[in-house]
N, C-alpha and C. Protein backbone atom coordinates (compact mmCIF):
# COMPACT_ATOMS: atom_id res chain seq x y z
N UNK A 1 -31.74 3.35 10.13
CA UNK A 1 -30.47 3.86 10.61
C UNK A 1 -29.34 3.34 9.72
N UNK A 2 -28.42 4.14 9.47
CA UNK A 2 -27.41 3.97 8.50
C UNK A 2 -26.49 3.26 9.44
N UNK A 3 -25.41 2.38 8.30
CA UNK A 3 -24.23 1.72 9.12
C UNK A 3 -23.36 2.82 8.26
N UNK A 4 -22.16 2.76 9.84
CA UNK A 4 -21.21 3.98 9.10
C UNK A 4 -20.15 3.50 9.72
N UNK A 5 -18.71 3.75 8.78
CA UNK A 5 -17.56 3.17 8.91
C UNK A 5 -17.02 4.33 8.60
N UNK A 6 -15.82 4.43 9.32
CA UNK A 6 -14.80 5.79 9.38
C UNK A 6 -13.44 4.84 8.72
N UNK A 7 -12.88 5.38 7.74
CA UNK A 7 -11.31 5.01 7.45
C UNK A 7 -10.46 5.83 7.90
N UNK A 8 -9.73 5.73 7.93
CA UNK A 8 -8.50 6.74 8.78
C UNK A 8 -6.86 6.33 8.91
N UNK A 9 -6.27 7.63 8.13
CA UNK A 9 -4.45 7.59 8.21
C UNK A 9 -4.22 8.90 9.10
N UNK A 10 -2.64 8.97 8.80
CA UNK A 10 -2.54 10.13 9.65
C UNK A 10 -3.22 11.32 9.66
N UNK A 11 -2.71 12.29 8.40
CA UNK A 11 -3.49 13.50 8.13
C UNK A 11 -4.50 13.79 7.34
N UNK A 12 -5.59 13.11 7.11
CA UNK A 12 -6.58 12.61 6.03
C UNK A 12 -6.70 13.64 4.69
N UNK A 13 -5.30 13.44 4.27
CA UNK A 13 -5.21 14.14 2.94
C UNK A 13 -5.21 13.21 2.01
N UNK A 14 -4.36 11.81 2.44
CA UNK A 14 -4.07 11.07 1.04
C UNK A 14 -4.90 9.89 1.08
N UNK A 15 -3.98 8.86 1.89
CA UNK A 15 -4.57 7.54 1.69
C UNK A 15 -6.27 7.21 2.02
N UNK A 16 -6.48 8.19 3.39
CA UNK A 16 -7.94 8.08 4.03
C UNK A 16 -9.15 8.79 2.90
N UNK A 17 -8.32 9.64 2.48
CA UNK A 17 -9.54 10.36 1.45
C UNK A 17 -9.71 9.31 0.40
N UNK A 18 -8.67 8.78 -0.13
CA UNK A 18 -8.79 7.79 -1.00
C UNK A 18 -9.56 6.82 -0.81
N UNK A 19 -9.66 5.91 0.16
CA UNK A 19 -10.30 4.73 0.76
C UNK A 19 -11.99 5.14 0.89
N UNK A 20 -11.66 6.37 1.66
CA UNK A 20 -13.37 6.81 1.60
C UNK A 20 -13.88 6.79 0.13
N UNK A 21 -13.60 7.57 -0.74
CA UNK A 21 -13.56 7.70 -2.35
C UNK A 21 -14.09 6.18 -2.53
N UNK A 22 -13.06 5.55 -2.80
CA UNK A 22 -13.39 4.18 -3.37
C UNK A 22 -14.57 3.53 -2.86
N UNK A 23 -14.57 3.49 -1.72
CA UNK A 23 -15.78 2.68 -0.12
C UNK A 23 -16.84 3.02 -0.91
N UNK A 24 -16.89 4.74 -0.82
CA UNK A 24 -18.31 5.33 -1.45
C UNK A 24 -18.53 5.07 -2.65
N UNK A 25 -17.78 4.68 -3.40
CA UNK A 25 -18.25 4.14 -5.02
C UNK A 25 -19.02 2.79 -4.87
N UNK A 26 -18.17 2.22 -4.07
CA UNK A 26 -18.28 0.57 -4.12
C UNK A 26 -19.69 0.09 -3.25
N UNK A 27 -19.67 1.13 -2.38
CA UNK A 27 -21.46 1.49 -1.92
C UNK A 27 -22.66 1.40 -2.70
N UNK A 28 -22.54 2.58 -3.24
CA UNK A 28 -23.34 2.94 -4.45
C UNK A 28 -23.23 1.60 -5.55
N UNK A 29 -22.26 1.20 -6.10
CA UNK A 29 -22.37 0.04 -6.83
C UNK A 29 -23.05 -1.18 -6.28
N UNK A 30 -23.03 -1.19 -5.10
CA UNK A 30 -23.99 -2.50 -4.29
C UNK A 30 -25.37 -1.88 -4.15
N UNK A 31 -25.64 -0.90 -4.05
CA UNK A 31 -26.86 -0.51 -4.22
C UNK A 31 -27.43 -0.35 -2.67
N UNK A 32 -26.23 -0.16 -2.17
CA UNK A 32 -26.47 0.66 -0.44
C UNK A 32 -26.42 1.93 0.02
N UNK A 33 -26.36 3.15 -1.44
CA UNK A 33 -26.12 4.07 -0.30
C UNK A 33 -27.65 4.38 0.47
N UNK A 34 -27.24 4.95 1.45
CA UNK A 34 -28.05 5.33 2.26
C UNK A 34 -28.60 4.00 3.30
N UNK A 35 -27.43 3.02 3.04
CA UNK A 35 -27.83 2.02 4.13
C UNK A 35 -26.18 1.97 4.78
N UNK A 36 -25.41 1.68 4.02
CA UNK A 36 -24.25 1.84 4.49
C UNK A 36 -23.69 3.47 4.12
N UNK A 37 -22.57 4.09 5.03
CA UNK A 37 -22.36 5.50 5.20
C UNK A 37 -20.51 5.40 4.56
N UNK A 38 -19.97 5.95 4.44
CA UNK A 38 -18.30 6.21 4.55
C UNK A 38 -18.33 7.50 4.84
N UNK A 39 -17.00 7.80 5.91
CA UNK A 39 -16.13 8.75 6.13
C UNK A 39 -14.60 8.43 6.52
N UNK A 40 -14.16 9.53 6.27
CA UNK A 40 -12.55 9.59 6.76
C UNK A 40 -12.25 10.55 7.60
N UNK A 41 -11.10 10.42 8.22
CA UNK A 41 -10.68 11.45 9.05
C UNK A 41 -9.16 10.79 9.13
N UNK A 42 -8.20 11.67 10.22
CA UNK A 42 -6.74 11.73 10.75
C UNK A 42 -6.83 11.10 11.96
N UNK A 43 -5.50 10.84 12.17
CA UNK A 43 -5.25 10.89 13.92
C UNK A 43 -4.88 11.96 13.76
N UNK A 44 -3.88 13.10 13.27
CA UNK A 44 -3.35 14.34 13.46
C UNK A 44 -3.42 15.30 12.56
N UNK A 45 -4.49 16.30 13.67
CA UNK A 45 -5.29 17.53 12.96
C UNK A 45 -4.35 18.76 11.49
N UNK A 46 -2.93 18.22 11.84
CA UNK A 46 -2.33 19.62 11.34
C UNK A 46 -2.75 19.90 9.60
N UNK A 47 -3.17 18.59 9.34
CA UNK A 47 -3.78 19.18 8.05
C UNK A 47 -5.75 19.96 7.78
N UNK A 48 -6.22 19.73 9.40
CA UNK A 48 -7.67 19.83 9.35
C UNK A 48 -7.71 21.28 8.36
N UNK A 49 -9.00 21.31 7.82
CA UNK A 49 -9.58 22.09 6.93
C UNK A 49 -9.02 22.04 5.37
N UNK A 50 -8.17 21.15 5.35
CA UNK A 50 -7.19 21.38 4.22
C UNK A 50 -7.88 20.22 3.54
N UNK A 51 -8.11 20.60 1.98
CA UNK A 51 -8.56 19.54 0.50
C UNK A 51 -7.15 18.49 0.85
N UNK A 52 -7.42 17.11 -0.08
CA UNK A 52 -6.98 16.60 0.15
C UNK A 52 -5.29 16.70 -0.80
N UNK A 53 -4.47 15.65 -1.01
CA UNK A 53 -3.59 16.16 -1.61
C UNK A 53 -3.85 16.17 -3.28
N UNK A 54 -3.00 17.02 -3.78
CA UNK A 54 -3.36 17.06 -5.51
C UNK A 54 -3.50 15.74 -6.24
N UNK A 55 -2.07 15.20 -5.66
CA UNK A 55 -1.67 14.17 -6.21
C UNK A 55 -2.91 13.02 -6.13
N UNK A 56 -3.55 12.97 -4.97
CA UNK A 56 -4.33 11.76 -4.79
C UNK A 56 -5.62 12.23 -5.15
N UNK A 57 -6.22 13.85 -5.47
CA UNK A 57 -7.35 14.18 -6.09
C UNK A 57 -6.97 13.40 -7.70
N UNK A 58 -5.89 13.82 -8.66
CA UNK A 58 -5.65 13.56 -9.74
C UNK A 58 -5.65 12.01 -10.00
N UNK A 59 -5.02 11.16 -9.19
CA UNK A 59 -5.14 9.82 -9.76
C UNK A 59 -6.86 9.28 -9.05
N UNK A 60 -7.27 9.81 -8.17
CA UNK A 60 -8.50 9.53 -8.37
C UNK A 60 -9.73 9.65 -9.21
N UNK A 61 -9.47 11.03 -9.83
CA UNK A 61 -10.54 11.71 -10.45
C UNK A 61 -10.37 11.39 -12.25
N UNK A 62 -8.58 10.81 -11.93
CA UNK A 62 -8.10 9.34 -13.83
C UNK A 62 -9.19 8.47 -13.40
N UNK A 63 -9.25 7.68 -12.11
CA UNK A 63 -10.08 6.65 -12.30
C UNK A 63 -11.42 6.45 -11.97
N UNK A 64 -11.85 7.71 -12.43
CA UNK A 64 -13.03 8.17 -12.07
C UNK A 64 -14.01 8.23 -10.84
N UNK A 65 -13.60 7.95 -9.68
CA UNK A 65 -14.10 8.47 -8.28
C UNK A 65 -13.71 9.64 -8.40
N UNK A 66 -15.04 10.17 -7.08
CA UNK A 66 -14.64 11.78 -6.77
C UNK A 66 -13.63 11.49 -5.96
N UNK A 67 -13.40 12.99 -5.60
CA UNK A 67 -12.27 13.57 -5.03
C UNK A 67 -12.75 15.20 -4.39
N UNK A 68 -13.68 15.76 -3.74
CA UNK A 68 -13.94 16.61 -3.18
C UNK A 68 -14.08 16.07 -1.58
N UNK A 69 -13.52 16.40 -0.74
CA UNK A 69 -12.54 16.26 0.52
C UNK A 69 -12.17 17.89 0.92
N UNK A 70 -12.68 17.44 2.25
CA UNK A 70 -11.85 18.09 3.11
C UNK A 70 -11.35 17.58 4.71
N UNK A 71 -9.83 17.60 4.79
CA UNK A 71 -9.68 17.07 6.15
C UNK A 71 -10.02 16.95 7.51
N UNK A 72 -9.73 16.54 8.28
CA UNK A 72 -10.56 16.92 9.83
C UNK A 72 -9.92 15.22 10.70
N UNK A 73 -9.87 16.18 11.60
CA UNK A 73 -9.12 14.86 12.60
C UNK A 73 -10.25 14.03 13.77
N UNK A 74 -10.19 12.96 13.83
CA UNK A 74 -10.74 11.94 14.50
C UNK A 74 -11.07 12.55 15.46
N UNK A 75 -12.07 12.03 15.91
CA UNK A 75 -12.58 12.62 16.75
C UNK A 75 -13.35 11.26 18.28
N UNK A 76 -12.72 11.18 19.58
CA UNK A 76 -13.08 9.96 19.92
C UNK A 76 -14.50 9.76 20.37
N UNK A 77 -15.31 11.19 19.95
CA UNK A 77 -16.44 10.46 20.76
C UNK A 77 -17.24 9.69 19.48
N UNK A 78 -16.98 9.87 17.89
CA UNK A 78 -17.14 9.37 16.96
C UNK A 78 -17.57 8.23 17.11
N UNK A 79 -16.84 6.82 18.08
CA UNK A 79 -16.51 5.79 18.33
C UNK A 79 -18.05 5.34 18.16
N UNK A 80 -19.01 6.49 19.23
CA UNK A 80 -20.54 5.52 19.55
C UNK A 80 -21.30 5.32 18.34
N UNK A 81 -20.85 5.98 17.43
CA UNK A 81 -21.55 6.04 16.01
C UNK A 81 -20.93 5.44 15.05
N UNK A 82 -19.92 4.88 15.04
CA UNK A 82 -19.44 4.58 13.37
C UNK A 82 -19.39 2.59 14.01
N UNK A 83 -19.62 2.22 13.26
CA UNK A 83 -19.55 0.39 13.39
C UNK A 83 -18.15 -0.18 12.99
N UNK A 84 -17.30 0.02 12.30
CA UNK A 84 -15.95 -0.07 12.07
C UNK A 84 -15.01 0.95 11.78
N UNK A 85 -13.92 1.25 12.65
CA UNK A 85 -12.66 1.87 12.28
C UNK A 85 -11.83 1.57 11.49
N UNK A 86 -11.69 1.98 10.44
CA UNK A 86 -10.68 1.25 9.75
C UNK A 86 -9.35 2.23 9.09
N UNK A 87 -8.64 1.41 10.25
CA UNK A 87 -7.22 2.24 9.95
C UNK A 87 -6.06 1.36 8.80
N UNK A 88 -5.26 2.64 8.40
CA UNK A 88 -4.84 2.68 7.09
C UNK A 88 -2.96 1.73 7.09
N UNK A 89 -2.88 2.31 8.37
CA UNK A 89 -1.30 1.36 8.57
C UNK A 89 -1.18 1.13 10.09
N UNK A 90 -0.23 0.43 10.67
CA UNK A 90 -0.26 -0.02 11.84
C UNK A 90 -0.23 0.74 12.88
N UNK A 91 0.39 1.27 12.32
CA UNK A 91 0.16 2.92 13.90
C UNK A 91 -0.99 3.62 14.32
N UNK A 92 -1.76 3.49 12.96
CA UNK A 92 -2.98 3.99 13.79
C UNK A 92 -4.23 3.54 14.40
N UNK A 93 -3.88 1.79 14.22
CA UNK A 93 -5.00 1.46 15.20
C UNK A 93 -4.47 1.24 17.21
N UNK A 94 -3.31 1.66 17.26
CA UNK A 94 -2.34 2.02 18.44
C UNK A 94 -3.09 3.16 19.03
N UNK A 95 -3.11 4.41 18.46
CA UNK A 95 -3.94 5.53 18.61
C UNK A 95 -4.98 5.77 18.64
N UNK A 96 -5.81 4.78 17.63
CA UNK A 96 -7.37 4.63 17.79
C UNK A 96 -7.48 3.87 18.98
N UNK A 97 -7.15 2.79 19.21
CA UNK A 97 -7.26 2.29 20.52
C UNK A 97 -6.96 3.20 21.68
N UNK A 98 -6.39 4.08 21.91
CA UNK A 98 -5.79 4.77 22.77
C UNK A 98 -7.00 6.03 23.23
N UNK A 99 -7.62 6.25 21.93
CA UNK A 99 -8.56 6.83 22.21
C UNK A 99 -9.86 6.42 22.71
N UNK A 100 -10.07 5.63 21.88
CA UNK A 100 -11.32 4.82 22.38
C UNK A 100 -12.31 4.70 24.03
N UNK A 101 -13.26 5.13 24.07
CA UNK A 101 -13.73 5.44 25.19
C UNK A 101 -14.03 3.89 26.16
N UNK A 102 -14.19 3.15 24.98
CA UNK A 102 -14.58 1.87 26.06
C UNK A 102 -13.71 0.45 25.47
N UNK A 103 -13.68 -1.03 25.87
CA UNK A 103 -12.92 -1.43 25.03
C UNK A 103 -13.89 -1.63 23.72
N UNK A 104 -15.04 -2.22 24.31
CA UNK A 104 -16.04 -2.05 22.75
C UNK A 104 -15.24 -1.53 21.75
N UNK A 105 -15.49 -0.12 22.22
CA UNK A 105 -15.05 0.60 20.90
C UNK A 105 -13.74 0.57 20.21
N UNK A 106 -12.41 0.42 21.03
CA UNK A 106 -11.55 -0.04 20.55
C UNK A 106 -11.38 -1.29 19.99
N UNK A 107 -12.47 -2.63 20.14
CA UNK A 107 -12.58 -3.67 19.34
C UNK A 107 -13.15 -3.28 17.56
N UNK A 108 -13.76 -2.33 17.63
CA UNK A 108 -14.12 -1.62 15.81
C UNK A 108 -12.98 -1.56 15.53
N UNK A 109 -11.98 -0.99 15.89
CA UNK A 109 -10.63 -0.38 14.46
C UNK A 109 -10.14 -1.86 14.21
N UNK A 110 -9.98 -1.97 13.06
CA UNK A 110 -9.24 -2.53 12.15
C UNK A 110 -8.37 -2.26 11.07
N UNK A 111 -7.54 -2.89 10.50
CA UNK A 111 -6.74 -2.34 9.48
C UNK A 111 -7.36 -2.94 8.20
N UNK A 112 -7.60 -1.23 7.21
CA UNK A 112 -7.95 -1.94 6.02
C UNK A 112 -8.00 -3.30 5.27
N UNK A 113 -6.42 -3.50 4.88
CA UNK A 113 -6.35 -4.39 3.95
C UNK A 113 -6.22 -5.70 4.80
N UNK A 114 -6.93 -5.83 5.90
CA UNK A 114 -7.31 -7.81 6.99
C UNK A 114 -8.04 -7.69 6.05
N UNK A 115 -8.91 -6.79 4.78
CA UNK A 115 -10.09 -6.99 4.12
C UNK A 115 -9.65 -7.63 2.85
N UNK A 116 -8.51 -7.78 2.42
CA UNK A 116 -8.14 -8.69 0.87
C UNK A 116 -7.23 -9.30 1.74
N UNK A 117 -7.72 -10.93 1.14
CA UNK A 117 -7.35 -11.79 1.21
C UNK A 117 -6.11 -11.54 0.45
N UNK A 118 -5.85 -11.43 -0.38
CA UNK A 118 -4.57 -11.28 -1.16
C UNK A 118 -3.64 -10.42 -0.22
N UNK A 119 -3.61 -9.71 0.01
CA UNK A 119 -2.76 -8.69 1.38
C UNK A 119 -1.28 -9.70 1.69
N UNK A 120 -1.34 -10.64 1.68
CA UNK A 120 -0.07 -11.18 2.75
C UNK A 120 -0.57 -10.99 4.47
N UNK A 121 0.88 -11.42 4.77
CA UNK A 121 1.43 -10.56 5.97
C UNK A 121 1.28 -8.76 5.91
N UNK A 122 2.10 -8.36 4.66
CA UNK A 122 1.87 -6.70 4.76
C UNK A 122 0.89 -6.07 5.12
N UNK A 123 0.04 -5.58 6.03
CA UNK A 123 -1.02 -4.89 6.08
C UNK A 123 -1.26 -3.92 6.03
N UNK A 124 -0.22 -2.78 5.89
CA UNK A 124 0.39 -1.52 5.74
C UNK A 124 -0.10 -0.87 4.47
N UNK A 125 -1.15 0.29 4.26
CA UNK A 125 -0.93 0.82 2.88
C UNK A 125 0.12 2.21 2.98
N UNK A 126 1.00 2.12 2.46
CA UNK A 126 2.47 2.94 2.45
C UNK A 126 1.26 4.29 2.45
N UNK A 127 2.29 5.40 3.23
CA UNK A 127 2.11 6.59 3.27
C UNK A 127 2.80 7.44 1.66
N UNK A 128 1.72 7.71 0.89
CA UNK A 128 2.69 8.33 -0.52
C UNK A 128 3.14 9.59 -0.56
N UNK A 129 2.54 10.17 0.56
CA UNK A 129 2.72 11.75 1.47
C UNK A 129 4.17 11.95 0.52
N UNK A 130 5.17 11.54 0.83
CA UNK A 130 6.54 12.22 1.18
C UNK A 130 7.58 11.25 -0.30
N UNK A 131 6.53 10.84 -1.24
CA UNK A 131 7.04 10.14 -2.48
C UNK A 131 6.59 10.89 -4.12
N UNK A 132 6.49 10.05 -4.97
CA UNK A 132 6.09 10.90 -6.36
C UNK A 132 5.06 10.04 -6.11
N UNK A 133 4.15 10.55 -7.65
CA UNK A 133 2.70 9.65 -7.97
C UNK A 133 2.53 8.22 -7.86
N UNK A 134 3.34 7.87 -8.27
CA UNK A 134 3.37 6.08 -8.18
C UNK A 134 2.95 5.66 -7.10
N UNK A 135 3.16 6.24 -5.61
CA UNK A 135 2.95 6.15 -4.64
C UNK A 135 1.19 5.85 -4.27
N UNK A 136 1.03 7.22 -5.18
CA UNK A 136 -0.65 7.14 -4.90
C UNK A 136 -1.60 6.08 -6.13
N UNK A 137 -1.10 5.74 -6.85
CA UNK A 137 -1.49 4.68 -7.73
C UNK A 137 -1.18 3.37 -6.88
N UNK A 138 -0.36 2.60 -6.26
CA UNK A 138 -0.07 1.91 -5.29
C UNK A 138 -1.08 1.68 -4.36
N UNK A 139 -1.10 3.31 -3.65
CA UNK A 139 -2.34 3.60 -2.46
C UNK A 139 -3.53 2.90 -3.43
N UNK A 140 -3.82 3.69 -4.46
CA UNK A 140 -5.75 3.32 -5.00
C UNK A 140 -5.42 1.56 -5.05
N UNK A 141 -4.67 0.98 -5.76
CA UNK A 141 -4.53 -0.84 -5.70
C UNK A 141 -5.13 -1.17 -4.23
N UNK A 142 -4.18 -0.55 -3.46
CA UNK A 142 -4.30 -1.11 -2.20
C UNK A 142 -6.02 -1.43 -1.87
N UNK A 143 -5.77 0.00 -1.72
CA UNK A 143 -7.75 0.39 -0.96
C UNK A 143 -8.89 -0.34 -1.97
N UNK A 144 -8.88 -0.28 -3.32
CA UNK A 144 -9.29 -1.19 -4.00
C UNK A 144 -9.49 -2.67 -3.99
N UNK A 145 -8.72 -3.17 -3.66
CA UNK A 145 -8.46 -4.51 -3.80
C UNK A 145 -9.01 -4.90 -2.28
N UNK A 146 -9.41 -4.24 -1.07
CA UNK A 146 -9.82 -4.09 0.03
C UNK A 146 -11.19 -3.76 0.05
N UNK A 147 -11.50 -3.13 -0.99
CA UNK A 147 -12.96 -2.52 -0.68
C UNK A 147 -13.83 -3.47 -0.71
N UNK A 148 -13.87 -4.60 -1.76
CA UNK A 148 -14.85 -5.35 -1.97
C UNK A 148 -15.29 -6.18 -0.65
N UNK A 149 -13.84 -7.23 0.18
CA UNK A 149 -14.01 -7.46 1.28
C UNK A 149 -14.57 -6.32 2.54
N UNK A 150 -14.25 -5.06 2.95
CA UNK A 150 -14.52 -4.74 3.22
C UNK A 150 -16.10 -4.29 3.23
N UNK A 151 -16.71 -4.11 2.15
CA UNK A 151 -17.93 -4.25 2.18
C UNK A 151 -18.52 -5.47 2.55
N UNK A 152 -18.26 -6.45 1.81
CA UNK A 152 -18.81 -7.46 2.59
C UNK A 152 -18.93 -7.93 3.61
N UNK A 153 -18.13 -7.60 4.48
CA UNK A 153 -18.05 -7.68 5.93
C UNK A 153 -19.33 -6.53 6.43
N UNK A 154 -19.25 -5.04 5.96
CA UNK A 154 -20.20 -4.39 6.32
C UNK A 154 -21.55 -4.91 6.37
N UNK A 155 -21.74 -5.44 4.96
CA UNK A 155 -23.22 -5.87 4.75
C UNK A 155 -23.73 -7.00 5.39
N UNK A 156 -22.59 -7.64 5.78
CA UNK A 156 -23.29 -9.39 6.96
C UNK A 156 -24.06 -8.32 7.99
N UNK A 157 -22.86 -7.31 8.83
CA UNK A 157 -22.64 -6.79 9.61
C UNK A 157 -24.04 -5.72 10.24
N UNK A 158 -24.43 -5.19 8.77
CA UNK A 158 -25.27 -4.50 8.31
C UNK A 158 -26.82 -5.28 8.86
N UNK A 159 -26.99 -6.44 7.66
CA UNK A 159 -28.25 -7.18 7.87
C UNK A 159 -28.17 -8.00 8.98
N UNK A 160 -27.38 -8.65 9.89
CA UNK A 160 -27.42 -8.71 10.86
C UNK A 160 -28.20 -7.89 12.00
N UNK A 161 -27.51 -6.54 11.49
CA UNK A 161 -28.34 -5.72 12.82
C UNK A 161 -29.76 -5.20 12.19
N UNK A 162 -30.33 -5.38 11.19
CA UNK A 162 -31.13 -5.31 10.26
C UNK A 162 -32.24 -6.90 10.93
N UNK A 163 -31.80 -7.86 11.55
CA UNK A 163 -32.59 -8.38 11.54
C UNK A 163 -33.56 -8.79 12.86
């Protein structure tokens, strides 16, 4: 059985597609896929069916992760299946919690970057939605610099229930 972790911002065009992107590289580089899973999704559908944004296909696909995405909004019964939520800025683990069917499951969401130590206080990866590119070069640092912890947490998490 696969471990599977959902990332998630608002309209999973930018930052969430991104994070998944990276997760799934950084998978494959540990030499888990098919033990550990990534997906993304929204709290709010209005972008569902929609690729992700240009801007964050293009600086992904400079630093060579894919970038084939398509959006789709959270979904709460998701909860019984994925082992960590991991939301993208502070508002949406408010909403993930809100959804959440049991508290269990609202104990999974977390915010990305609790996963780099380097983070600060800030735990926020800025929304680049409504900025220029820089924004989404910013975003990939962020989720990057997160992924590695974040995996590692998966894989205790992982062989733990593995044992």
């Amino acid at each position: 059985m696969a471990y599977r972790g959902c990332l998630v911002c608002t309209g999973n065009i930018c930052r969430s597609p991104m994070a998944e992107s990276v997760f799934r590289a950084r998978i494959v580089e540990a030499g888990l896929d098919g033990v550990v899973e990534a997906d993304s999704a929204g709290t709010d559908g209005r972008h569902a069916g929609d690729g992700a944004d240009p801007r964050a296909v293009a600086v992904l696909e400079e630093n060579g992760y894919a970038a084939d995405h398509t959006a789709r909004r959270f979904d709460p019964s998701w909860f019984a299946r994925l082992d960590p939520v991991v939301a993208l800025d502070a508002s949406h683990p408010r909403t993930l919690r809100r959804l959440a069917p049991t508290q269990r499951d609202a104990d999974k969401v977390r915010l990305l970057r609790s996963y780099d130590p380097g983070a600060g206080d800030d735990l926020d990866v800025p929304d680049p939605y409504y900025g220029e590119t820089d924004g989404f070069y910013a975003c990939l640092e962020m989720v990057e610099a997160a992924g590695t912890g974040l995996l590692s947490s998966i894989r205790e998490q992982a062989e733990g229930q593995a044992a």
